[in-house]
N, C-alpha and C. Protein backbone atom coordinates (compact mmCIF):
# COMPACT_ATOMS: atom_id res chain seq x y z
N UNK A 1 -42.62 203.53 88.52
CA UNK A 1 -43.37 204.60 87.91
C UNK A 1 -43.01 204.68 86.41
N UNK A 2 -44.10 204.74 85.56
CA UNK A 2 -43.75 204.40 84.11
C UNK A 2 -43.84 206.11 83.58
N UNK A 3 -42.87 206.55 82.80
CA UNK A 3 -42.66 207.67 82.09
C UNK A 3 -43.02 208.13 80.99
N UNK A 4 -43.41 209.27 80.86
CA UNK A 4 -43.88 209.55 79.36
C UNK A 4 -43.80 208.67 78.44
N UNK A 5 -42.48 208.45 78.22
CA UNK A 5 -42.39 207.59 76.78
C UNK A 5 -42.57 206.17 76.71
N UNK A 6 -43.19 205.83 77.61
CA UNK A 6 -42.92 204.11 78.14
C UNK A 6 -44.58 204.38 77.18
N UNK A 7 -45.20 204.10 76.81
CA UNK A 7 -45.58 204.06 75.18
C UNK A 7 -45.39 203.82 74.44
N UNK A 8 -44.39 204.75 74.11
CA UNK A 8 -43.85 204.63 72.65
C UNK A 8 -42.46 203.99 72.58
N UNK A 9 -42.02 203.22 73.72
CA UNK A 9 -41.23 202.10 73.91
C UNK A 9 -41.08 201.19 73.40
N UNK A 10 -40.44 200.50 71.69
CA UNK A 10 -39.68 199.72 71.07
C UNK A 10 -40.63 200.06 69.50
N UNK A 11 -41.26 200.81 69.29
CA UNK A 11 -42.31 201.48 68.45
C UNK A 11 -41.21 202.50 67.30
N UNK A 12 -41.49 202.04 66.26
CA UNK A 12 -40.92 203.20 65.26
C UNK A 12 -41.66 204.62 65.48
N UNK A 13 -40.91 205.82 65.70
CA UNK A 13 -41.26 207.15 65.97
C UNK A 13 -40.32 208.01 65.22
N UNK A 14 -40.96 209.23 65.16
CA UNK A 14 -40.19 209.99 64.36
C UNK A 14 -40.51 211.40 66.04
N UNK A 15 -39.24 211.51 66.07
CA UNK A 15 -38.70 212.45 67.36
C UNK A 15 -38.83 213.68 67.08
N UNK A 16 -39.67 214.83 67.39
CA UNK A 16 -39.41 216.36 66.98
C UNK A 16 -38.80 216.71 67.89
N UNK A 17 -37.63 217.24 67.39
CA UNK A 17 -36.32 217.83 68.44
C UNK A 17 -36.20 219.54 68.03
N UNK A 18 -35.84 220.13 69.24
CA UNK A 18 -35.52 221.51 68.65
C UNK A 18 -34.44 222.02 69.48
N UNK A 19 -33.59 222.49 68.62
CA UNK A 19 -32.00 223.35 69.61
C UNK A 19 -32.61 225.02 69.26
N UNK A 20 -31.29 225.37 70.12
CA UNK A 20 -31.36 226.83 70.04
C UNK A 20 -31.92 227.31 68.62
N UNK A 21 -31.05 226.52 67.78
CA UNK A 21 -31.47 227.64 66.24
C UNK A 21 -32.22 226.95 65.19
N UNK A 22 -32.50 225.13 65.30
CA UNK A 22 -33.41 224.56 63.83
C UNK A 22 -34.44 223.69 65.04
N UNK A 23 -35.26 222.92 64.38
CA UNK A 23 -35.82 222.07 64.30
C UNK A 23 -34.94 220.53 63.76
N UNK A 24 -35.42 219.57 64.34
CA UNK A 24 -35.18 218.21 63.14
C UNK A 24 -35.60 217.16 63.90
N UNK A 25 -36.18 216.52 62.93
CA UNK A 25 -37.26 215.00 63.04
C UNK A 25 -36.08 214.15 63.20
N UNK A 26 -36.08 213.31 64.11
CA UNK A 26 -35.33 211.96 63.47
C UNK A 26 -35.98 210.55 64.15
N UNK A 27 -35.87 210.04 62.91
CA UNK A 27 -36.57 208.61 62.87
C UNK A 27 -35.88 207.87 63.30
N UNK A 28 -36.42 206.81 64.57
CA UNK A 28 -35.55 205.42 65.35
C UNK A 28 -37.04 204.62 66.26
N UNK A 29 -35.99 204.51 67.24
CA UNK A 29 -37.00 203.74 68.13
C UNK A 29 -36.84 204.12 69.88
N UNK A 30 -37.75 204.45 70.09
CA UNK A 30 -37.21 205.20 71.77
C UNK A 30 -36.63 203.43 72.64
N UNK A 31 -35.88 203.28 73.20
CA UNK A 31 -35.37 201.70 73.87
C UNK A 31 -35.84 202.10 75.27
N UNK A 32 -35.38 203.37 75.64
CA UNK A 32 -35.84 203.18 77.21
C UNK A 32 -35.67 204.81 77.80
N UNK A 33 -35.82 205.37 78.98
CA UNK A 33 -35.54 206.51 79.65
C UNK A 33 -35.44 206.86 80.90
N UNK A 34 -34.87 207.49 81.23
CA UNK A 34 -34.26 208.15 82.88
C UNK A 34 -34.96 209.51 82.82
N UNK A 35 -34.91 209.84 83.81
CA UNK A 35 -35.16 211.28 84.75
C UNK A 35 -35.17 212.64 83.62
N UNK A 36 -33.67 212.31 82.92
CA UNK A 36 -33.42 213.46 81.87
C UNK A 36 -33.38 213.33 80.73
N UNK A 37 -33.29 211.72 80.50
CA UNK A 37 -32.83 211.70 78.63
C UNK A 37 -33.84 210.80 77.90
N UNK A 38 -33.91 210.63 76.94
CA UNK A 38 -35.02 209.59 76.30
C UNK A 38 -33.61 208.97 75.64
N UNK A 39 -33.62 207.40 75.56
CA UNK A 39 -32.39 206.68 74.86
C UNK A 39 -33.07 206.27 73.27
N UNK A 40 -32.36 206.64 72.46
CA UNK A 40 -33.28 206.49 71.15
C UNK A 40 -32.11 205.80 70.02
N UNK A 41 -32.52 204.80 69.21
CA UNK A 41 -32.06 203.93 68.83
C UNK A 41 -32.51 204.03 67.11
N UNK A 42 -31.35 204.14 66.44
CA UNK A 42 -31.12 203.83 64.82
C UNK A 42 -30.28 202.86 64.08
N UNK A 43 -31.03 202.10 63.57
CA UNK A 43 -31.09 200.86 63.52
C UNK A 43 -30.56 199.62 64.20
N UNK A 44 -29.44 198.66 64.21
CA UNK A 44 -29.35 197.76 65.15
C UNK A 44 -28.30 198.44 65.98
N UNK A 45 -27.92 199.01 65.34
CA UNK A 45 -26.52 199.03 67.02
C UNK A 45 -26.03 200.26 67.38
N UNK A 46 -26.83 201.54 66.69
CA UNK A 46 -26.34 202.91 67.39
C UNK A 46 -27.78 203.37 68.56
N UNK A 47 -27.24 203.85 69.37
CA UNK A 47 -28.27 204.48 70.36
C UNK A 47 -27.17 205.73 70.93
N UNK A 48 -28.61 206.23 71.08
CA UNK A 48 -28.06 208.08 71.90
C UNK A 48 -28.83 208.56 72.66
N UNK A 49 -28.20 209.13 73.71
CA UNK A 49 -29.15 209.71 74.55
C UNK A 49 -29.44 211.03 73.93
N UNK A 50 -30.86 211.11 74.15
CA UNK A 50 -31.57 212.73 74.14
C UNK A 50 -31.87 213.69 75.10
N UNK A 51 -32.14 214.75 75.56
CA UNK A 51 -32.13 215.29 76.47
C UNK A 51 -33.60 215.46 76.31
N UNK A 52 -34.40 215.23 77.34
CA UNK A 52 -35.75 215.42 77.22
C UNK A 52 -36.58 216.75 77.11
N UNK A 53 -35.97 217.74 77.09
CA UNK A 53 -36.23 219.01 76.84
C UNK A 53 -35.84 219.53 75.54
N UNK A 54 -35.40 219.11 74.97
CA UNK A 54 -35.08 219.12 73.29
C UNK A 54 -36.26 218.36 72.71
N UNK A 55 -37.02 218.06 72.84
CA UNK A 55 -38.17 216.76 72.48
C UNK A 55 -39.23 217.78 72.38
N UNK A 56 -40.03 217.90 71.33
CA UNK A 56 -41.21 219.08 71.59
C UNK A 56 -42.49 217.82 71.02
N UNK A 57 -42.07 216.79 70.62
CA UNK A 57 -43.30 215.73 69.93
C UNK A 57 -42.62 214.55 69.86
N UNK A 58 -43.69 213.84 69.83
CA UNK A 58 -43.18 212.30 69.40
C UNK A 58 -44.46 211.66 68.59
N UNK A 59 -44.31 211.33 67.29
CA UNK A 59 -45.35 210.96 66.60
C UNK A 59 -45.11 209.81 65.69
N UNK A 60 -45.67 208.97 65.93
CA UNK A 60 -46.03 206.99 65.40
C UNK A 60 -45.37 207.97 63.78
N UNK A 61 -44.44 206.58 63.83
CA UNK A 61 -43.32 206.78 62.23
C UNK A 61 -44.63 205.89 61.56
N UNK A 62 -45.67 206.38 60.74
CA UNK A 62 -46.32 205.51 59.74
C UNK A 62 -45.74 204.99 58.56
N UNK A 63 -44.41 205.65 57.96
CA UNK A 63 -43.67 205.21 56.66
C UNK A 63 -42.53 204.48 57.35
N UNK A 64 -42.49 203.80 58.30
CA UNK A 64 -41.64 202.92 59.02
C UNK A 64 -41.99 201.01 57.86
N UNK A 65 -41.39 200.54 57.65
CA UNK A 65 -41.52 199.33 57.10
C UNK A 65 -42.64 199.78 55.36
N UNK A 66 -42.67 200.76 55.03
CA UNK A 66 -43.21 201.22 53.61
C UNK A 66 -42.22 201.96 52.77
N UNK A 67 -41.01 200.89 52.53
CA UNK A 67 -39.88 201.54 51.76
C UNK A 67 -40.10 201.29 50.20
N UNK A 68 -40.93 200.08 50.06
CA UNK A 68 -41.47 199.57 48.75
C UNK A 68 -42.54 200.28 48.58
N UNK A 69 -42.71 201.22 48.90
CA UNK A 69 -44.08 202.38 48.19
C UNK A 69 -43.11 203.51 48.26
N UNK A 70 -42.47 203.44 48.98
CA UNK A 70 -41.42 205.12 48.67
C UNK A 70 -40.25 205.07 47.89
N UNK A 71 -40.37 204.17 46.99
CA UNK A 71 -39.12 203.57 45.98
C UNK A 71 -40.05 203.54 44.82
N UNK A 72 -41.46 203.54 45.05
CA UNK A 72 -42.15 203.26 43.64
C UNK A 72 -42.75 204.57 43.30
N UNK A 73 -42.02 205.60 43.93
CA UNK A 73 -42.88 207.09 43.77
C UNK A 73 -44.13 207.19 44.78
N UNK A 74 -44.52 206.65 45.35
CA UNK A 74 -45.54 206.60 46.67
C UNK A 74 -45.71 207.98 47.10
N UNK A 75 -46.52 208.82 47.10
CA UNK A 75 -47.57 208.50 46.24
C UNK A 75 -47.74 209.29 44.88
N UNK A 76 -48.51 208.41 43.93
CA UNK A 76 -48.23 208.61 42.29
C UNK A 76 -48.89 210.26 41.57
N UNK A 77 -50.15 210.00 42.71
CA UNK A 77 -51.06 211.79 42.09
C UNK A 77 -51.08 212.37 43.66
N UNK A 78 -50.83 213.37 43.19
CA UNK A 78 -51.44 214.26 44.32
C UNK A 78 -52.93 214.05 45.27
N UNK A 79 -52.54 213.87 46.35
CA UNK A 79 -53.95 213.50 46.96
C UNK A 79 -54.74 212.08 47.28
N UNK A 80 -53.44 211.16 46.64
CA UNK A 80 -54.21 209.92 46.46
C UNK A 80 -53.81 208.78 47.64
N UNK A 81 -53.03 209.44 48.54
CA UNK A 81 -52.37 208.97 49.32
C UNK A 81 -53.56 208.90 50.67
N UNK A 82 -53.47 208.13 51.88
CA UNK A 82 -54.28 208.32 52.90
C UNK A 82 -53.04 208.35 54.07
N UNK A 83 -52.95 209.61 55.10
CA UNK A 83 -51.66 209.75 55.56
C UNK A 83 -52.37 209.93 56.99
N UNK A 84 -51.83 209.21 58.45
CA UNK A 84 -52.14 209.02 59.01
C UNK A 84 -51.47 209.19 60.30
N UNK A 85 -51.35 210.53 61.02
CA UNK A 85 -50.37 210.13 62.11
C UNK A 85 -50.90 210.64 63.64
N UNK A 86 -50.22 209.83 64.58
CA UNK A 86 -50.66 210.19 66.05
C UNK A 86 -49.84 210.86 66.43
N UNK A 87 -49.80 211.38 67.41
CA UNK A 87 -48.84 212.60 67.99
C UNK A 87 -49.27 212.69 69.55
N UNK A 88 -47.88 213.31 70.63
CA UNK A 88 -47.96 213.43 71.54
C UNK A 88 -47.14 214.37 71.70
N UNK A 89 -47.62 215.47 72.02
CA UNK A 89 -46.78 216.82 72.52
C UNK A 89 -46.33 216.28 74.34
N UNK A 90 -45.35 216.49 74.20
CA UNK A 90 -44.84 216.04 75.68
C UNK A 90 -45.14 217.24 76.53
N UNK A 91 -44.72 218.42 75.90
CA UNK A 91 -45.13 219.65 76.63
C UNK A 91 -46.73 219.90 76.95
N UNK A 92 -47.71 219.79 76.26
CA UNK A 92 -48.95 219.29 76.90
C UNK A 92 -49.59 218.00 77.36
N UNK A 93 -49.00 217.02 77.36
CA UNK A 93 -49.46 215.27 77.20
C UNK A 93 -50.12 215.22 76.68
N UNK A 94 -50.85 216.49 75.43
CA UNK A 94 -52.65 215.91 74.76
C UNK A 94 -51.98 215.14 73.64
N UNK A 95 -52.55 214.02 73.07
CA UNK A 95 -52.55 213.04 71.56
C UNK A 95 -53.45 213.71 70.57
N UNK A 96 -52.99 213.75 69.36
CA UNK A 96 -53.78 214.50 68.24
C UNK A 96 -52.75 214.03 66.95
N UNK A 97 -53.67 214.83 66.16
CA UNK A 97 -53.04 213.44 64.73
C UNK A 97 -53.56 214.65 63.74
N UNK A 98 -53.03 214.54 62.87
CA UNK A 98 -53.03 215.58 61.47
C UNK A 98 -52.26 214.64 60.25
């Protein structure tokens, strides 16, 4: 039986996590998941488990491999940028993008 995140399985993502008191995004790669945790991976050799109830989104990292546009001021005017992202609320399964 394949799990929520088996999707977004070896895919750059940016993780919306929330504790008791903040919010915080963090950017990796989901590797794999069990029953309770999503295993999520930053860069070659750290991985951590997440608790899957801390997870409120998971949305396609588009500035994943665009470090040479975010080093050159990317983007230069206001507005000139085309920004593009998918999203999956785990708490509803709907996909939507803003």
């Amino acid at each position: 039986m394949e799990g929520a995140y088996a999707a977004w399985t070896g895919r750059p993502v940016v993780l919306q996590l929330a504790t008791e008191s903040m919010r915080v995004p963090l950017r990796g790669v989901i590797v794999g998941e069990s029953n309770g945790v999503v295993r999520f991976g930053f860069g070659d050799d750290l991985v951590i488990d997440i608790f899957k109830e801390m997870v409120l989104a998971v949305e396609e990292d588009v500035w994943a491999g665009k470090a040479d546009a975010r080093l050159r001021g990317f983007p230069s005017k206001a507005g000139s940028h085309d920004r593009h992202i998918v999203a999956l609320d785990i708490r509803t399964g709907k996909a939507g993008g803003h």
